[in-house]
PDB file of N, CA and C in Angstrom:
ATOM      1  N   UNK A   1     -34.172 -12.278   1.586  1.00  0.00           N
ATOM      2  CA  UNK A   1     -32.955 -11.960   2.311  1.00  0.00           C
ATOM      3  C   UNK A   1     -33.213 -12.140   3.795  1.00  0.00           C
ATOM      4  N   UNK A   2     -32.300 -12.599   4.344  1.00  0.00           N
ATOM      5  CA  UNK A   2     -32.619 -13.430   6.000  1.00  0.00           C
ATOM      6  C   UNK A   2     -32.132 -12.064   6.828  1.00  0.00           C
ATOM      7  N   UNK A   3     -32.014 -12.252   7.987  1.00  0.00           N
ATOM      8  CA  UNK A   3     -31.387 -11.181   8.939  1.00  0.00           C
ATOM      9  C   UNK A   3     -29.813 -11.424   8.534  1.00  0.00           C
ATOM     10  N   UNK A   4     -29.526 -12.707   8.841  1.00  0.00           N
ATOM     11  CA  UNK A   4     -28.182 -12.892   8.567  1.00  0.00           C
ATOM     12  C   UNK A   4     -27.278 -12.310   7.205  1.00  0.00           C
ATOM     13  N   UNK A   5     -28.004 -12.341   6.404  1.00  0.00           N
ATOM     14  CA  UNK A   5     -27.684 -11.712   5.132  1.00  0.00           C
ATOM     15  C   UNK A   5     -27.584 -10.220   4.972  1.00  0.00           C
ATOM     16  N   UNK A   6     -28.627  -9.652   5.858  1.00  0.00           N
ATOM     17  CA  UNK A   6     -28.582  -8.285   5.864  1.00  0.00           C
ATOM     18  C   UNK A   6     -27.549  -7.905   6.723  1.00  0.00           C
ATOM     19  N   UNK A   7     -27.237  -8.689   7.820  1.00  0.00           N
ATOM     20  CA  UNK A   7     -25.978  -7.932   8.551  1.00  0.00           C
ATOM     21  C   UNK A   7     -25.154  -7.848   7.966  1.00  0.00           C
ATOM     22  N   UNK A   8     -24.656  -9.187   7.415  1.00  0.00           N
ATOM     23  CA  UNK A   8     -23.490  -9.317   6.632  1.00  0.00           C
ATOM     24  C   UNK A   8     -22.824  -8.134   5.514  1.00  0.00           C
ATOM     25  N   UNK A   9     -24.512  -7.605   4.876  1.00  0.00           N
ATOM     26  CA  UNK A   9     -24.049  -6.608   3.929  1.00  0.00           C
ATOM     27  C   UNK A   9     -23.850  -5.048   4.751  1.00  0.00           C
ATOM     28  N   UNK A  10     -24.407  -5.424   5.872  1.00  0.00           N
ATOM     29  CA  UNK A  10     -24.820  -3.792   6.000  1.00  0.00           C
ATOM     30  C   UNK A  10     -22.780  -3.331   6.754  1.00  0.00           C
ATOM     31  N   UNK A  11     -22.194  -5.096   6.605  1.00  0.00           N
ATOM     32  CA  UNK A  11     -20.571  -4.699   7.496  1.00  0.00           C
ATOM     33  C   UNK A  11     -19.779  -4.974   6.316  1.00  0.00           C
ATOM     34  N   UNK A  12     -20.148  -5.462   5.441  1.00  0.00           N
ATOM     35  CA  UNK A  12     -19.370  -5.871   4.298  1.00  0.00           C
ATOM     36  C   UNK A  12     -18.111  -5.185   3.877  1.00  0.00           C
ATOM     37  N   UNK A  13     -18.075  -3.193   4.332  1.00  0.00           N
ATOM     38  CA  UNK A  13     -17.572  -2.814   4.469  1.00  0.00           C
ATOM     39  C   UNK A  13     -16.231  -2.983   5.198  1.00  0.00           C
ATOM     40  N   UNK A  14     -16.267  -3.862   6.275  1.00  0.00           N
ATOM     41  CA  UNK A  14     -15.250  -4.428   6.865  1.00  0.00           C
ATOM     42  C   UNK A  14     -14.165  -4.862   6.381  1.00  0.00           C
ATOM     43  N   UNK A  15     -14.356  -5.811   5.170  1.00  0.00           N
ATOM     44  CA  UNK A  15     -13.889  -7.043   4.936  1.00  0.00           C
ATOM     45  C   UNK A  15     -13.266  -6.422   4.098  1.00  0.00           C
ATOM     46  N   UNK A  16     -11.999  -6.685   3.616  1.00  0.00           N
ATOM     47  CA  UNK A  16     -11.120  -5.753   3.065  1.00  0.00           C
ATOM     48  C   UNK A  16     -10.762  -6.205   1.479  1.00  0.00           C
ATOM     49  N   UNK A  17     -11.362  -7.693   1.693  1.00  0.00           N
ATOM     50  CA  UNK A  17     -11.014  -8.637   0.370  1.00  0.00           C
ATOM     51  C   UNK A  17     -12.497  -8.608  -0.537  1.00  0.00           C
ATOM     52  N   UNK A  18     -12.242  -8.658  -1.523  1.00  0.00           N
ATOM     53  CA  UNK A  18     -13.476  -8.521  -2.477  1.00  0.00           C
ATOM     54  C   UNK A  18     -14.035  -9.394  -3.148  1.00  0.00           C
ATOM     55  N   UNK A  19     -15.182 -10.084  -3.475  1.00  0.00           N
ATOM     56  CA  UNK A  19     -15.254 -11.106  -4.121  1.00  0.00           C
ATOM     57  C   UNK A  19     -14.398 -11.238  -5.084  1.00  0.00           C
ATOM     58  N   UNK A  20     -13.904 -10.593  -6.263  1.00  0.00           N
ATOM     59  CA  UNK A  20     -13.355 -10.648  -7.109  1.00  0.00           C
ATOM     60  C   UNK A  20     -12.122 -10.906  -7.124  1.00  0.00           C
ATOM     61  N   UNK A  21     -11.388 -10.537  -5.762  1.00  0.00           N
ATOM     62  CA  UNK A  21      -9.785 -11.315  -5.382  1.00  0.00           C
ATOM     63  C   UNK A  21     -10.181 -12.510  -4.863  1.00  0.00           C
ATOM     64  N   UNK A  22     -11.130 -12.511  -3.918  1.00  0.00           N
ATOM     65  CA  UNK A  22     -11.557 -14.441  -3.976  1.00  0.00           C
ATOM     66  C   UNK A  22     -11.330 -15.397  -4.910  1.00  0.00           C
ATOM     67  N   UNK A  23     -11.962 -14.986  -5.858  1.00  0.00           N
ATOM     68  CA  UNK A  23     -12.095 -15.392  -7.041  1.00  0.00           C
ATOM     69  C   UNK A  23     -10.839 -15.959  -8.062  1.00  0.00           C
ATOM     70  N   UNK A  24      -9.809 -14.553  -7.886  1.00  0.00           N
ATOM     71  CA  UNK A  24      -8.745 -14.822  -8.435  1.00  0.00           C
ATOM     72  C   UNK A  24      -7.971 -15.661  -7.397  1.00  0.00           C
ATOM     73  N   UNK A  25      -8.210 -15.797  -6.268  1.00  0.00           N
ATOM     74  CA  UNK A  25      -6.952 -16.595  -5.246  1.00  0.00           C
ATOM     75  C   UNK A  25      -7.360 -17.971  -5.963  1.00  0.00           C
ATOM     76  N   UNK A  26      -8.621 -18.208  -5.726  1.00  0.00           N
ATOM     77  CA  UNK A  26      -9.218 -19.581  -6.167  1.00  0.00           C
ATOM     78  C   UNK A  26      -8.429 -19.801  -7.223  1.00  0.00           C
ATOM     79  N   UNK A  27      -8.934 -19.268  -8.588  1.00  0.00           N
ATOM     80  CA  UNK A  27      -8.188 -19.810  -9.616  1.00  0.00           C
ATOM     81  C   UNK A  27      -6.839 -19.680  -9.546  1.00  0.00           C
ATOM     82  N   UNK A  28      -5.757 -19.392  -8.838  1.00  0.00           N
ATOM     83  CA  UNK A  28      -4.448 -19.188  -8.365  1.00  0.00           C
ATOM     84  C   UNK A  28      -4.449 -20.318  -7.885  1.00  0.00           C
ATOM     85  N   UNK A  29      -4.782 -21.116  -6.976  1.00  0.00           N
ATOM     86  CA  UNK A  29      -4.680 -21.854  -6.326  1.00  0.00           C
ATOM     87  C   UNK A  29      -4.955 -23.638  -7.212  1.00  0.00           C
ATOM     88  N   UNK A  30      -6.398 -23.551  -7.649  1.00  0.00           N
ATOM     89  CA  UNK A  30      -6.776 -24.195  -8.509  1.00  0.00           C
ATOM     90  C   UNK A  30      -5.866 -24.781  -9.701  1.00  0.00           C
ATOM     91  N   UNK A  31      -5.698 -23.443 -10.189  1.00  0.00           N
ATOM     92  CA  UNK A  31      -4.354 -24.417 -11.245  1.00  0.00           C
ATOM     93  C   UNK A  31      -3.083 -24.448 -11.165  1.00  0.00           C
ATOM     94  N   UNK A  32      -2.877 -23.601  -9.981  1.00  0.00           N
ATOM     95  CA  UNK A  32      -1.298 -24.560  -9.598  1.00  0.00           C
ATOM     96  C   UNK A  32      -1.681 -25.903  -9.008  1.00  0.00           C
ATOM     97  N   UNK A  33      -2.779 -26.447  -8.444  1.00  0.00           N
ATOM     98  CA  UNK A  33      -2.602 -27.799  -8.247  1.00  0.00           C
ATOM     99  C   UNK A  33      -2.907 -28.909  -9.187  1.00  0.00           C
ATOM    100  N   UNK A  34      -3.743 -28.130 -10.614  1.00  0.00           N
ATOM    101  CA  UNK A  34      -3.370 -28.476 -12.168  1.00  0.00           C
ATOM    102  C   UNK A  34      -2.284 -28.725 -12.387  1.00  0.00           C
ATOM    103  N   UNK A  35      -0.964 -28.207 -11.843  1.00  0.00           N
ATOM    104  CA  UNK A  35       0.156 -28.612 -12.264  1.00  0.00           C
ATOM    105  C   UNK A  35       0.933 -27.330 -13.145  1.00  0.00           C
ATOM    106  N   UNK A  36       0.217 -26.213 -13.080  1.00  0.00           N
ATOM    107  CA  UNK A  36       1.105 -25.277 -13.570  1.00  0.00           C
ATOM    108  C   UNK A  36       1.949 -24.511 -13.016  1.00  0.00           C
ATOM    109  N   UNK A  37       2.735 -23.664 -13.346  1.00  0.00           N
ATOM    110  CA  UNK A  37       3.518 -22.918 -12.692  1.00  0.00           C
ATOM    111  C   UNK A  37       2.997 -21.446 -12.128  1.00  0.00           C
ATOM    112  N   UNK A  38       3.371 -20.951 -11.092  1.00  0.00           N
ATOM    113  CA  UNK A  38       2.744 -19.597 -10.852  1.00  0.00           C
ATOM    114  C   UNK A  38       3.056 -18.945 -11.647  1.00  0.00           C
ATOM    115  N   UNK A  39       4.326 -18.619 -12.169  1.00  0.00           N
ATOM    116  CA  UNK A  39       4.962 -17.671 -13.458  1.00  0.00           C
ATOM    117  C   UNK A  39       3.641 -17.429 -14.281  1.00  0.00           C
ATOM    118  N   UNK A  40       3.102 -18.769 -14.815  1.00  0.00           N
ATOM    119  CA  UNK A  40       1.930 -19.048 -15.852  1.00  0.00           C
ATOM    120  C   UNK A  40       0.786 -18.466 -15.714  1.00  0.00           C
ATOM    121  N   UNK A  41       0.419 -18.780 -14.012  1.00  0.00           N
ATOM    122  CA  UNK A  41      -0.737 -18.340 -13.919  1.00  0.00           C
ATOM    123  C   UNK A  41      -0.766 -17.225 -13.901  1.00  0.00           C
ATOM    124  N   UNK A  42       0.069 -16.682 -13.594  1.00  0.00           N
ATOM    125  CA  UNK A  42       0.154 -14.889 -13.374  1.00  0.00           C
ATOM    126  C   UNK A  42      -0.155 -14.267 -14.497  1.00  0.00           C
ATOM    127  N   UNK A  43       0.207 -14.486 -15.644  1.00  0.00           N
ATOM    128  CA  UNK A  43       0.117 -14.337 -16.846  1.00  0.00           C
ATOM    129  C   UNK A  43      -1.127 -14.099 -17.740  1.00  0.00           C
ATOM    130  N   UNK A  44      -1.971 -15.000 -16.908  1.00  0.00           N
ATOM    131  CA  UNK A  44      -3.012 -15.569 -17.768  1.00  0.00           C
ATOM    132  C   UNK A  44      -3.948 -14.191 -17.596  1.00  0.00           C
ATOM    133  N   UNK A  45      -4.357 -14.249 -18.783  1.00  0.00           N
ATOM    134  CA  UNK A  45      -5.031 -13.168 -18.912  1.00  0.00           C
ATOM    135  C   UNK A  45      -6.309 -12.657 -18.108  1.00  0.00           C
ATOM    136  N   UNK A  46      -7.143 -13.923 -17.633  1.00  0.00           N
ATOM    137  CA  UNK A  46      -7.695 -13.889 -16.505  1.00  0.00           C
ATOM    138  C   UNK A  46      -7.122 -12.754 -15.289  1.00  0.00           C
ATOM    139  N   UNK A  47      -6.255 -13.538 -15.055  1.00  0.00           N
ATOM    140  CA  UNK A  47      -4.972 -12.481 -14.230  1.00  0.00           C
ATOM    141  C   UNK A  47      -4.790 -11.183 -14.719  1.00  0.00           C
ATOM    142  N   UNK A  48      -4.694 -11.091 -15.633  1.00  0.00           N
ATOM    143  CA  UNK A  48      -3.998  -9.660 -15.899  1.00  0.00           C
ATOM    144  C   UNK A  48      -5.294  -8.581 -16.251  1.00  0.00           C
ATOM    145  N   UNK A  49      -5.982  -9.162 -16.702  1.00  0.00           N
ATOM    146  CA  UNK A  49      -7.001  -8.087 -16.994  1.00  0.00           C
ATOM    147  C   UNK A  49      -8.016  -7.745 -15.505  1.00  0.00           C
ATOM    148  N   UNK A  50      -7.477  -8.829 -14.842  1.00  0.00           N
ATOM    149  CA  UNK A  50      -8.750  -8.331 -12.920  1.00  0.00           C
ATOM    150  C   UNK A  50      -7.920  -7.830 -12.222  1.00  0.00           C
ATOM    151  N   UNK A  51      -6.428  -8.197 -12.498  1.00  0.00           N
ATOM    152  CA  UNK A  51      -5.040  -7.245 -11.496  1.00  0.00           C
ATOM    153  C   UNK A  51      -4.743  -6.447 -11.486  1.00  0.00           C
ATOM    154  N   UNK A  52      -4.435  -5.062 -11.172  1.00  0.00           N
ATOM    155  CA  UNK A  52      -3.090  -4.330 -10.820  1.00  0.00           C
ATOM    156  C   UNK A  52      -2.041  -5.376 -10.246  1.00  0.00           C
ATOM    157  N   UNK A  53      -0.524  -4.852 -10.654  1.00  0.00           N
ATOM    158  CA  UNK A  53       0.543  -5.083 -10.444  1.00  0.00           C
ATOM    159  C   UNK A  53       0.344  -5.390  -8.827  1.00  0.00           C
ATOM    160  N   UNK A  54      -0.135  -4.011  -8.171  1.00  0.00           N
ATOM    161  CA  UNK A  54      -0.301  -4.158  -6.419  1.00  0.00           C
ATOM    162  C   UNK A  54      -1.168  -5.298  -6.011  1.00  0.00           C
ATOM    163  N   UNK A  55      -2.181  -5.309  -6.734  1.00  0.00           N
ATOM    164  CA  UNK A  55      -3.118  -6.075  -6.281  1.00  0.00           C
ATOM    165  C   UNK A  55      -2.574  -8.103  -6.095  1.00  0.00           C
ATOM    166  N   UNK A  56      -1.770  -8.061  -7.502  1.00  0.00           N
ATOM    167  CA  UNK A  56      -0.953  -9.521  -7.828  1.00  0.00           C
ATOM    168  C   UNK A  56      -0.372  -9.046  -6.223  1.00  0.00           C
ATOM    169  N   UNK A  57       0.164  -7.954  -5.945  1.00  0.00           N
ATOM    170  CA  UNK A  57       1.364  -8.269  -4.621  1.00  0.00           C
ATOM    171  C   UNK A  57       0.403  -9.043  -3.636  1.00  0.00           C
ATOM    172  N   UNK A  58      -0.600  -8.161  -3.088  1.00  0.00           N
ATOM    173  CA  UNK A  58      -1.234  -8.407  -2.248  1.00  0.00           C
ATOM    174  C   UNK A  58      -1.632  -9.635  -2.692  1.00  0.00           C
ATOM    175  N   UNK A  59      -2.329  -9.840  -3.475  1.00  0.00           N
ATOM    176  CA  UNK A  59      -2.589 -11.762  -3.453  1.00  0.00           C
ATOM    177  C   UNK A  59      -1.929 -12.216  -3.002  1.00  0.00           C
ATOM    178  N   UNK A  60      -0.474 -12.235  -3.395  1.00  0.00           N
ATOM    179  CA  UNK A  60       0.980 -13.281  -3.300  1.00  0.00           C
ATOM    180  C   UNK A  60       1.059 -13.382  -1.864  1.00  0.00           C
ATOM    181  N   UNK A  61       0.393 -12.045  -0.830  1.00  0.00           N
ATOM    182  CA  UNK A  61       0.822 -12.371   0.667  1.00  0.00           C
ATOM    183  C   UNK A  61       0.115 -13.032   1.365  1.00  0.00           C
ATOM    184  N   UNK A  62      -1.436 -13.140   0.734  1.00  0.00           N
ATOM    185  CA  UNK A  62      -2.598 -14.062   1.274  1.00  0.00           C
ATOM    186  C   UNK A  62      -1.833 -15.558   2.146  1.00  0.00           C
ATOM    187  N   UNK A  63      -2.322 -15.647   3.129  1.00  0.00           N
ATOM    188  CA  UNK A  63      -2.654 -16.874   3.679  1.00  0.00           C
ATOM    189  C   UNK A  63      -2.468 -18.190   3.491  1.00  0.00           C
ATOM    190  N   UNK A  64      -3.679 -17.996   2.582  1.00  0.00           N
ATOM    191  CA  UNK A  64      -4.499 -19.181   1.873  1.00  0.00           C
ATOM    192  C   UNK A  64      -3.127 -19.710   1.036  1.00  0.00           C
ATOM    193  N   UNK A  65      -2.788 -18.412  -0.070  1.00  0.00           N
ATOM    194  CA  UNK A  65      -1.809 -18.573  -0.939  1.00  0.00           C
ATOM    195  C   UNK A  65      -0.296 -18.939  -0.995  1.00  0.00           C
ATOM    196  N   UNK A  66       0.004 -18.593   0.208  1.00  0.00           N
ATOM    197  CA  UNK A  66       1.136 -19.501   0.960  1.00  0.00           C
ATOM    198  C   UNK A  66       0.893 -20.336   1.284  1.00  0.00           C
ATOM    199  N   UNK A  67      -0.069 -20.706   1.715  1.00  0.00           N
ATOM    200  CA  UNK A  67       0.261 -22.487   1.896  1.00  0.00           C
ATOM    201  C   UNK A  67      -0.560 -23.404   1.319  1.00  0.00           C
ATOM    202  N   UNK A  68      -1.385 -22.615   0.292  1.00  0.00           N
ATOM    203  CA  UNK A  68      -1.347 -23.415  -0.946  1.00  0.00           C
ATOM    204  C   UNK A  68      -0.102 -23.849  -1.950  1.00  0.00           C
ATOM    205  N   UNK A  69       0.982 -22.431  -2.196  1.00  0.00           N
ATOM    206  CA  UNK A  69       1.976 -22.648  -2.656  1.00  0.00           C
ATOM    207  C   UNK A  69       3.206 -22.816  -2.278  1.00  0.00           C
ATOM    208  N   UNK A  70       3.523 -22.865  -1.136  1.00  0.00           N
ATOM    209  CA  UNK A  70       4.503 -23.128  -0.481  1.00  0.00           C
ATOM    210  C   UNK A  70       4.921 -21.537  -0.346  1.00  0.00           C
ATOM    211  N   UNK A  71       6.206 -21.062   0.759  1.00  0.00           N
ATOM    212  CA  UNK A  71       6.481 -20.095   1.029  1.00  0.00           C
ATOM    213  C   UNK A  71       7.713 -19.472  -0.485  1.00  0.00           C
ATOM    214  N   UNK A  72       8.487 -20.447  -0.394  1.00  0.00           N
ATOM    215  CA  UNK A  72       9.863 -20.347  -1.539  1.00  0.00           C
ATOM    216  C   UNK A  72       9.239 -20.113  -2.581  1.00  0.00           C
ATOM    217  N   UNK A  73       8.242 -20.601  -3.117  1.00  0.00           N
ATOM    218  CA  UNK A  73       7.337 -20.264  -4.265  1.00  0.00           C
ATOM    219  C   UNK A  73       7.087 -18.740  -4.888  1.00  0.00           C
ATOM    220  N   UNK A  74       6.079 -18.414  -3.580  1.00  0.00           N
ATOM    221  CA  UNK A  74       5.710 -17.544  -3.525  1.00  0.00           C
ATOM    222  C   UNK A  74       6.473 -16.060  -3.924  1.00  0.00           C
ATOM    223  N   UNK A  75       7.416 -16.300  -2.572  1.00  0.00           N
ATOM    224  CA  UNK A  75       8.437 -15.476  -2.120  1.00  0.00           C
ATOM    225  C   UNK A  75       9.553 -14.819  -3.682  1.00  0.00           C
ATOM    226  N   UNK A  76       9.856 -16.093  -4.581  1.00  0.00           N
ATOM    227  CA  UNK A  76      10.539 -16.197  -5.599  1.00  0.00           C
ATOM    228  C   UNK A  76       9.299 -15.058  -6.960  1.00  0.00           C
ATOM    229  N   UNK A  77       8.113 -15.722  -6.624  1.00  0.00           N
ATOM    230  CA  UNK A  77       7.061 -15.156  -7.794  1.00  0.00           C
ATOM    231  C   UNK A  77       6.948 -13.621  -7.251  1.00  0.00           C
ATOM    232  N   UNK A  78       6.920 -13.069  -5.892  1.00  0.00           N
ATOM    233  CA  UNK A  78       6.643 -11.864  -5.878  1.00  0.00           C
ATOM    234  C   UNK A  78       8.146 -10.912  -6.246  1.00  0.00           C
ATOM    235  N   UNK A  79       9.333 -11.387  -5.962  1.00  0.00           N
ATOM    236  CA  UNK A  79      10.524 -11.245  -6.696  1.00  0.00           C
ATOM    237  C   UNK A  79      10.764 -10.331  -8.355  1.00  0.00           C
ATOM    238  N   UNK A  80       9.676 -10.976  -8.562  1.00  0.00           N
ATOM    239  CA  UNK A  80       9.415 -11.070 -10.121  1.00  0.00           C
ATOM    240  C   UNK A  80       8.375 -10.357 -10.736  1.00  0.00           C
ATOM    241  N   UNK A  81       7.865 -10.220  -9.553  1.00  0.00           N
ATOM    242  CA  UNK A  81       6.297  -9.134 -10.336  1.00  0.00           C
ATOM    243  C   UNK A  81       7.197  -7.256 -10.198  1.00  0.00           C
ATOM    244  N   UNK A  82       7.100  -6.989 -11.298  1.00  0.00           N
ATOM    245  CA  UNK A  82       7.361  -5.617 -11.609  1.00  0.00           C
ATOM    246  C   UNK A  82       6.296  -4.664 -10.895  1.00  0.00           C
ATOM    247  N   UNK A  83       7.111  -3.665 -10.682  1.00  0.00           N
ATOM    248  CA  UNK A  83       5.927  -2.393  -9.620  1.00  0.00           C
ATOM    249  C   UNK A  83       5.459  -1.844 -10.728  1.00  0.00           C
TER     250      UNK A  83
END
């Protein structure tokens, strides 16, 4: 483990996103440019078993995830996610 590595963990605390929503943005992202629909991906059990309902919200507002999916996309899929 380098210095750099150790800082990183010793602030890690910071960072508010978790590997594991990384993870899911990726594959969010990933196969809508497969060609599927977000509806779909949301679905996928992948999805559903690493999500809370909140947690899908918070993805949907990511960054990354808007303009991977466009805003209307998005905007329409969080519409649709039940609290």
């Amino acid at each position: 483990m380098g210095i750099a590595d150790a800082i990183r963990g010793a602030f890690s605390f910071l960072s508010s996103r978790s590997q594991g929503e990384e993870r899911i943005a990726q594959y969010v992202i990933r196969e809508h440019h497969r060609g599927r629909s977000l509806a779909e991906i949301l679905q996928d059990h992948y999805v559903t078993n690493r999500c809370t309902t909140e947690q899908i919200r918070r993805l949907l507002d990511r960054p990354d995830i808007v303009h991977a999916l466009g805003d209307d996309l998005v905007a329409d899929a969080k519409a649709h996610v039940v609290a």
